[in-house]
Protein backbone atom coordinates (compact mmCIF):
# COMPACT_ATOMS: atom_id res chain seq x y z
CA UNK A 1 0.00 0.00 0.00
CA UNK A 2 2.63 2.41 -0.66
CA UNK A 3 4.63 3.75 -4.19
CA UNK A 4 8.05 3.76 -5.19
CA UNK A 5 9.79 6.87 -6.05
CA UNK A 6 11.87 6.56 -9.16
CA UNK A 7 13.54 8.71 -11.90
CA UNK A 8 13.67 7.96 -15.27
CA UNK A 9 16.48 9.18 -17.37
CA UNK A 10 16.19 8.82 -21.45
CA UNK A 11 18.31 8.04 -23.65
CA UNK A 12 21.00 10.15 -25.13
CA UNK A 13 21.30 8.51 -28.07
CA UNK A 14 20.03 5.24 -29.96
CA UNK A 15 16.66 4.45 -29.62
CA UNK A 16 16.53 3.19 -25.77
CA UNK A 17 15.50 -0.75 -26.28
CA UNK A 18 17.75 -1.46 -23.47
CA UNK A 19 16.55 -0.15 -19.60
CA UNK A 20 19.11 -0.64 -16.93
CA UNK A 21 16.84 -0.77 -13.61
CA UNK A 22 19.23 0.78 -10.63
CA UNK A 23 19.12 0.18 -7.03
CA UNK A 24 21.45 0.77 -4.30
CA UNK A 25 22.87 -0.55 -1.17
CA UNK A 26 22.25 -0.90 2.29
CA UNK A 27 19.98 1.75 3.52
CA UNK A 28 21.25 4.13 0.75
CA UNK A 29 19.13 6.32 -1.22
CA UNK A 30 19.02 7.01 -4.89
CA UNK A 31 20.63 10.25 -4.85
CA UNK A 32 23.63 8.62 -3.26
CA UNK A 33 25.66 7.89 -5.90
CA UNK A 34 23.46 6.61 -8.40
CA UNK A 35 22.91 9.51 -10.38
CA UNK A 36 26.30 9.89 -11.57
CA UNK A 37 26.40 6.45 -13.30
CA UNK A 38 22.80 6.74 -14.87
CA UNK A 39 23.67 9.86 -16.28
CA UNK A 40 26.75 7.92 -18.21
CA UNK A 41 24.50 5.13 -18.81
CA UNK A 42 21.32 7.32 -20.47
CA UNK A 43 23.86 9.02 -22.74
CA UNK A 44 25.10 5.79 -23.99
CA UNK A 45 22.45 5.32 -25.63
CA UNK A 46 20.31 2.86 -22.18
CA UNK A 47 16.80 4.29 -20.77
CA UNK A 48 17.44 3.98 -17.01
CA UNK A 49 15.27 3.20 -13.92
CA UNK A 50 16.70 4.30 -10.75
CA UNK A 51 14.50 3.70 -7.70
CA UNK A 52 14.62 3.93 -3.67
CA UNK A 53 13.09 0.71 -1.90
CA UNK A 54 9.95 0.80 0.22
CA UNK A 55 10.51 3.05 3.46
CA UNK A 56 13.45 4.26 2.47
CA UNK A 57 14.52 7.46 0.75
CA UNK A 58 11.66 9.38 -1.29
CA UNK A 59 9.63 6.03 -1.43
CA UNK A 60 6.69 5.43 0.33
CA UNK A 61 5.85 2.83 3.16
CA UNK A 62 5.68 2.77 6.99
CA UNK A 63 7.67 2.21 9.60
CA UNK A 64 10.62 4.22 7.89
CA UNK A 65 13.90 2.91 7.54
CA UNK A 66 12.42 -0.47 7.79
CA UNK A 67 14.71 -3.11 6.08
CA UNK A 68 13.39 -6.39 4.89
CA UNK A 69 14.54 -8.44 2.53
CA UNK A 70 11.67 -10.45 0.74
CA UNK A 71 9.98 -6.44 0.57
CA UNK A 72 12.78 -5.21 -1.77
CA UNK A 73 12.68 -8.26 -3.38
CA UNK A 74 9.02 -7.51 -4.97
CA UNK A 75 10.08 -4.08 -5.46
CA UNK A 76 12.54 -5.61 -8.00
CA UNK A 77 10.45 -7.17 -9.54
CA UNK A 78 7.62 -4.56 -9.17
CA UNK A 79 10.40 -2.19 -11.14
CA UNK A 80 10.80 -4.41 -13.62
CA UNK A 81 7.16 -4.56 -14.60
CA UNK A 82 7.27 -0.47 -14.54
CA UNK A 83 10.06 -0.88 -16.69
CA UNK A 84 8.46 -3.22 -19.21
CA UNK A 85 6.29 -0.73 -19.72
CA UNK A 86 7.99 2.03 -20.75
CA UNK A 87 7.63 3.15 -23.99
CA UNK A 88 10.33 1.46 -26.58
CA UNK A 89 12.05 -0.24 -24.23
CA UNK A 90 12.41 -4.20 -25.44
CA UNK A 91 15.27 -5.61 -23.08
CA UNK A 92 15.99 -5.28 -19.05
CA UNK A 93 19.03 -4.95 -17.59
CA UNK A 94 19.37 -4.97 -13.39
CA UNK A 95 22.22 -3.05 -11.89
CA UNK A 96 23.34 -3.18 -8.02
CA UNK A 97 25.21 -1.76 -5.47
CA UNK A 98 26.22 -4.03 -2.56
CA UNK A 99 23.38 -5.08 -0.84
CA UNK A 100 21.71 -4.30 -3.98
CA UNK A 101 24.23 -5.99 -6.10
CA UNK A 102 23.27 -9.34 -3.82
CA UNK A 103 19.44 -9.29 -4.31
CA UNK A 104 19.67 -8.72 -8.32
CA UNK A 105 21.64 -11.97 -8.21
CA UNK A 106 18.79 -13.42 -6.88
CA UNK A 107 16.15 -11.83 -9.04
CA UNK A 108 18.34 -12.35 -12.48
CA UNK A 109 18.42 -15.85 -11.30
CA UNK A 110 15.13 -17.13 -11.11
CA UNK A 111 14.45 -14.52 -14.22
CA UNK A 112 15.77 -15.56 -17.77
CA UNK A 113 14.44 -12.83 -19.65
CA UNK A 114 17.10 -10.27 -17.84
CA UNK A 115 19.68 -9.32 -20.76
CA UNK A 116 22.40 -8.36 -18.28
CA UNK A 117 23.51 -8.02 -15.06
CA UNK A 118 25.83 -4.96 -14.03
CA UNK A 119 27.37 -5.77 -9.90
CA UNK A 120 29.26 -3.21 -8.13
CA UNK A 121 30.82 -4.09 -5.13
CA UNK A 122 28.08 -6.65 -4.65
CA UNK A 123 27.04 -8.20 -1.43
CA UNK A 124 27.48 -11.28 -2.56
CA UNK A 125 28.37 -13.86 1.00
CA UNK A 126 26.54 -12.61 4.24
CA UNK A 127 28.23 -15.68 6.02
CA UNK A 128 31.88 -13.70 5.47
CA UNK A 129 30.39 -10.54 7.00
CA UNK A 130 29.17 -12.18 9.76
CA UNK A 131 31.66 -13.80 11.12
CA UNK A 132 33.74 -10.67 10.61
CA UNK A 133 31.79 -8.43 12.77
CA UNK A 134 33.53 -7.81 16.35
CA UNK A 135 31.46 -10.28 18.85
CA UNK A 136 30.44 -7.18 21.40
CA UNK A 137 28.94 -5.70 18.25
CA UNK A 138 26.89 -8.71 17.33
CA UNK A 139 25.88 -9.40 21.03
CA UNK A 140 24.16 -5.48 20.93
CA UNK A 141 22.57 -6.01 18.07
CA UNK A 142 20.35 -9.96 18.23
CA UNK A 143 18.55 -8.35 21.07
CA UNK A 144 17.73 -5.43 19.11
CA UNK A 145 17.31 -7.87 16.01
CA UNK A 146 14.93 -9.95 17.63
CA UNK A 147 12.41 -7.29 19.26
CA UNK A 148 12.64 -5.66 15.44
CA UNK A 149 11.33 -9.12 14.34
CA UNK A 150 8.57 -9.86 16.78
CA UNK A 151 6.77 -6.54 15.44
CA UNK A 152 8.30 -4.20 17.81
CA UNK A 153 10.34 -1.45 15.43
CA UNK A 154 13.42 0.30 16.67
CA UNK A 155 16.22 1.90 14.62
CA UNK A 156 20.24 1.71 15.39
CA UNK A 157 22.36 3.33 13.49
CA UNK A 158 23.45 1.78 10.25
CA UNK A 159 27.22 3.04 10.50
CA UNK A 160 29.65 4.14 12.96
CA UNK A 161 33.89 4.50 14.13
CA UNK A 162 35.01 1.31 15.06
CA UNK A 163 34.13 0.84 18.50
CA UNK A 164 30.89 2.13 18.12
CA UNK A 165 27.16 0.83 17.78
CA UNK A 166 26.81 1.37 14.09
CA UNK A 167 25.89 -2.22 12.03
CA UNK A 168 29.21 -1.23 9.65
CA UNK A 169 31.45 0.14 11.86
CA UNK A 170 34.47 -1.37 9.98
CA UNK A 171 37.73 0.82 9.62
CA UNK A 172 36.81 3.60 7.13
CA UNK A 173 32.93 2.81 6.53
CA UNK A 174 31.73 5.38 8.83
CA UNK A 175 33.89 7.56 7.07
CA UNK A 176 32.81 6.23 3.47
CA UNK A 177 29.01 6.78 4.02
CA UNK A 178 29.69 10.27 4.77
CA UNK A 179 31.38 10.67 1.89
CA UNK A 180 28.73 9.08 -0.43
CA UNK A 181 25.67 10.53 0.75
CA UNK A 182 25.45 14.03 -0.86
CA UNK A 183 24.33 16.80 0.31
CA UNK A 184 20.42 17.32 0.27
CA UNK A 185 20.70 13.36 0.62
CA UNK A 186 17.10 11.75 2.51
CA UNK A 187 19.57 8.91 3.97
CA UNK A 188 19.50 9.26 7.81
CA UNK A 189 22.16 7.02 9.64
CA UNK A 190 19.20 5.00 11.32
CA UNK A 191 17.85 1.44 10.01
CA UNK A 192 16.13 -1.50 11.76
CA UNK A 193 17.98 -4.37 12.74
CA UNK A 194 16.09 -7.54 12.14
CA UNK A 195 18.09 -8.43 8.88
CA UNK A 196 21.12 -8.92 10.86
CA UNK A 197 19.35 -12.17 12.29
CA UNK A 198 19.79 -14.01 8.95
CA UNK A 199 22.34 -11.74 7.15
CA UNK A 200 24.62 -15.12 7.11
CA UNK A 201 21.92 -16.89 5.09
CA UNK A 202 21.94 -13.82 2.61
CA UNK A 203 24.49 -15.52 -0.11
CA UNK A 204 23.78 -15.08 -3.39
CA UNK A 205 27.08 -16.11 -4.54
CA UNK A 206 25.54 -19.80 -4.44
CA UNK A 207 23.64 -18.73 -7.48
CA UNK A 208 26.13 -17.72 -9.99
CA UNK A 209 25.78 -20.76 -12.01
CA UNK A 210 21.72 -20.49 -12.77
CA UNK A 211 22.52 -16.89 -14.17
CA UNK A 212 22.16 -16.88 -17.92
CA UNK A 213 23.13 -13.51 -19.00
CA UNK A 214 26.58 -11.44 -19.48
CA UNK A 215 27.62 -10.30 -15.69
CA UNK A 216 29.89 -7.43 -15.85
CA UNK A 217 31.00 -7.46 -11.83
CA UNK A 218 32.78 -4.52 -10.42
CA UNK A 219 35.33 -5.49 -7.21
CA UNK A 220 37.07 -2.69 -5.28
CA UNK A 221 40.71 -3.41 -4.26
CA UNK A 222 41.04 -2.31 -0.95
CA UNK A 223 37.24 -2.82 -0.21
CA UNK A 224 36.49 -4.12 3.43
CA UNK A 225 32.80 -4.34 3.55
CA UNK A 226 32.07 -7.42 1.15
CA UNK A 227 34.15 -10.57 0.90
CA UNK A 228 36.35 -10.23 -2.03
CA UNK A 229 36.97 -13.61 -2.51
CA UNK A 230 33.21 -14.28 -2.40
CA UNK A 231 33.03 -11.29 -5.71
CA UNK A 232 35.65 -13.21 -7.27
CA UNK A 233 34.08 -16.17 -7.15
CA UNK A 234 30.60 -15.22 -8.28
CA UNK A 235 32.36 -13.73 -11.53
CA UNK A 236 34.12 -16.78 -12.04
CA UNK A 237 30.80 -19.05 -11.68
CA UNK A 238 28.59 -16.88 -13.69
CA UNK A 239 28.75 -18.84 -16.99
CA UNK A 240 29.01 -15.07 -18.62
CA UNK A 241 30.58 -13.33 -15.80
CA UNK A 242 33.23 -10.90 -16.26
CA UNK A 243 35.47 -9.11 -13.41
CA UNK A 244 36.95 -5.39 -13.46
CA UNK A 245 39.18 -4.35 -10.61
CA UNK A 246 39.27 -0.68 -9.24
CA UNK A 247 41.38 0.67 -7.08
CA UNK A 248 38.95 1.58 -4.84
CA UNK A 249 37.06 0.62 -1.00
CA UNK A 250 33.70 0.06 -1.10
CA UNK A 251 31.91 3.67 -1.26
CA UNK A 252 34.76 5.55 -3.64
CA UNK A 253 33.07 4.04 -6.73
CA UNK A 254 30.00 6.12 -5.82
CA UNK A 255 31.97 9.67 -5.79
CA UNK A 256 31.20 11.51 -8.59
CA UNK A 257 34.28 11.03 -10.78
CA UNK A 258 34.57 6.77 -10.04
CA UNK A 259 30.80 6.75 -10.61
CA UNK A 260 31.24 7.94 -14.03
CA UNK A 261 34.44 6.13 -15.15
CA UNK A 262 32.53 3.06 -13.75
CA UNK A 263 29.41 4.16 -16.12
CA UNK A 264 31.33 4.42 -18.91
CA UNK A 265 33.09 1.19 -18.69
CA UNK A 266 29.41 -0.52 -18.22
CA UNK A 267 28.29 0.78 -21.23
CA UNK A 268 31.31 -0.67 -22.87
CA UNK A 269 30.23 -3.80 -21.60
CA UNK A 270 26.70 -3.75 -22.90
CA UNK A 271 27.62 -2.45 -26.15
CA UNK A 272 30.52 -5.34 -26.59
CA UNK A 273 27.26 -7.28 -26.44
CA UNK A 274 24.40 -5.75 -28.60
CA UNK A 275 22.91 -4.26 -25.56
CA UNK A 276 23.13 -0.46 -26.75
């Protein structure tokens, strides 16, 4: 019972067959980076989709900053449809950011009709972020987790220093949210917690091998937040997958400049293939 924002950016050139539907990470917005590679995307010839998930950002939905899984799921595929229907386009690409990244796995997965997949920095093994989050920080959280789960809502902050009580309080992420979220950004540092009871089930690196399209995957060098090894191996598996290294952490490919390098190189990538 509530809508979606979205923009929709046309194409620059070409005659826009191709849609790449956008969504971003953990508890980020659509103005957080996104704009910067749809922009590079529309004028290479791709109509683009970029949307915020239910209760977060400009979306709609109640309690805000509620996180759940199976929701964003349907508003994938909910975005799709909207997509579908746009006028022209005949093909639909999915791109994601991190947590993002993990769930169009999952969609393009059970979906055959998706001409492309475009991962950056992709959540792709929840198991490997588990078991590297500091014990104290995990024994705040369940409590927190669980009460979120049995219906009764409270926020904690998504991010913080190390030390602190934020869910990614890693070396630097603190640091790297604040320097992805622009200003004028909705994002607030507040989300609810119940996901972090079955985060380590969240692995959608186990279905690399049912995707049946081109999978152009993005993997930051020094990036801390998602397993590495578990990016490398979902390129490697994806019968079309395809890895680029940056030289980046996790939230530098969303300032401006990286974002649009990173644009530009996907558009190489669909147009290698027919795709633009």
């Amino acid at each position: 019972d509530a809508q979606c924002a979205a923009w929709h950016y046309r194409p620059g050139a070409g005659d826009g067959a191709t849609c790449v539907v956008m969504a971003n990470g953990f508890s980020l917005t659509r103005h957080d980076g996104l704009p910067h590679v749809a922009e590079r995307l529309a004028a290479a010839g791709a109509q683009v989709l970029v949307y915020d998930n239910r209760y977060l950002g400009d979306s709609g939905g109640e309690p805000r900053q509620r996180f759940r899984k199976a929701d964003q799921l349907e508003d994938w595929e909910n975005a799709i449809a909207h997509a579908r229907g746009l006028d022209g386009v005949r093909r639909i690409v999915l791109w994601g950011f991190s947590f993002g990244g993990g769930n169009a796995v999952e969609v393009a997965a059970r979906r055959p009709d998706v001409a492309a997949l475009l991962l950056l920095a992709p959540f792709a093994d929840g198991l490997a972020r588990a078991l590297a989050t500091p014990p104290r920080l995990t024994a705040w959280i369940v409590p927190r987790a669980i009460a979120d789960v049995a219906g009764r809502h409270n926020l904690i902050p998504v991010t913080s220093q190390p030390g602190g009580h934020g869910a990614m309080s890693l070396p630097g992420e603190g640091d790297g949210f604040a320097a992805a979220v622009p200003p004028g950004s909705p994002w607030p540092n507040e989300t609810s917690p119940g996901i972090f009871l079955t985060v380590a089930l969240h692995r959608p690196v186990t279905k690399a091998r049912k995707l049946q399209c081109p999978v152009w995957v993005g993997l930051g060098e020094r990036d801390i937040s998602v397993s590495g090894k578990a990016v490398e191996r979902l390129a490697q598996r994806a019968p079309q997958g395809e890895l680029h290294r940056y030289p980046f952490d996790h939230f530098e490919p969303l300032l401006p400049e990286n974002a649009a390098r990173i644009g530009d190189d996907q558009a190489a990538f669909l147009r290698a293939r027919g795709l633009l």
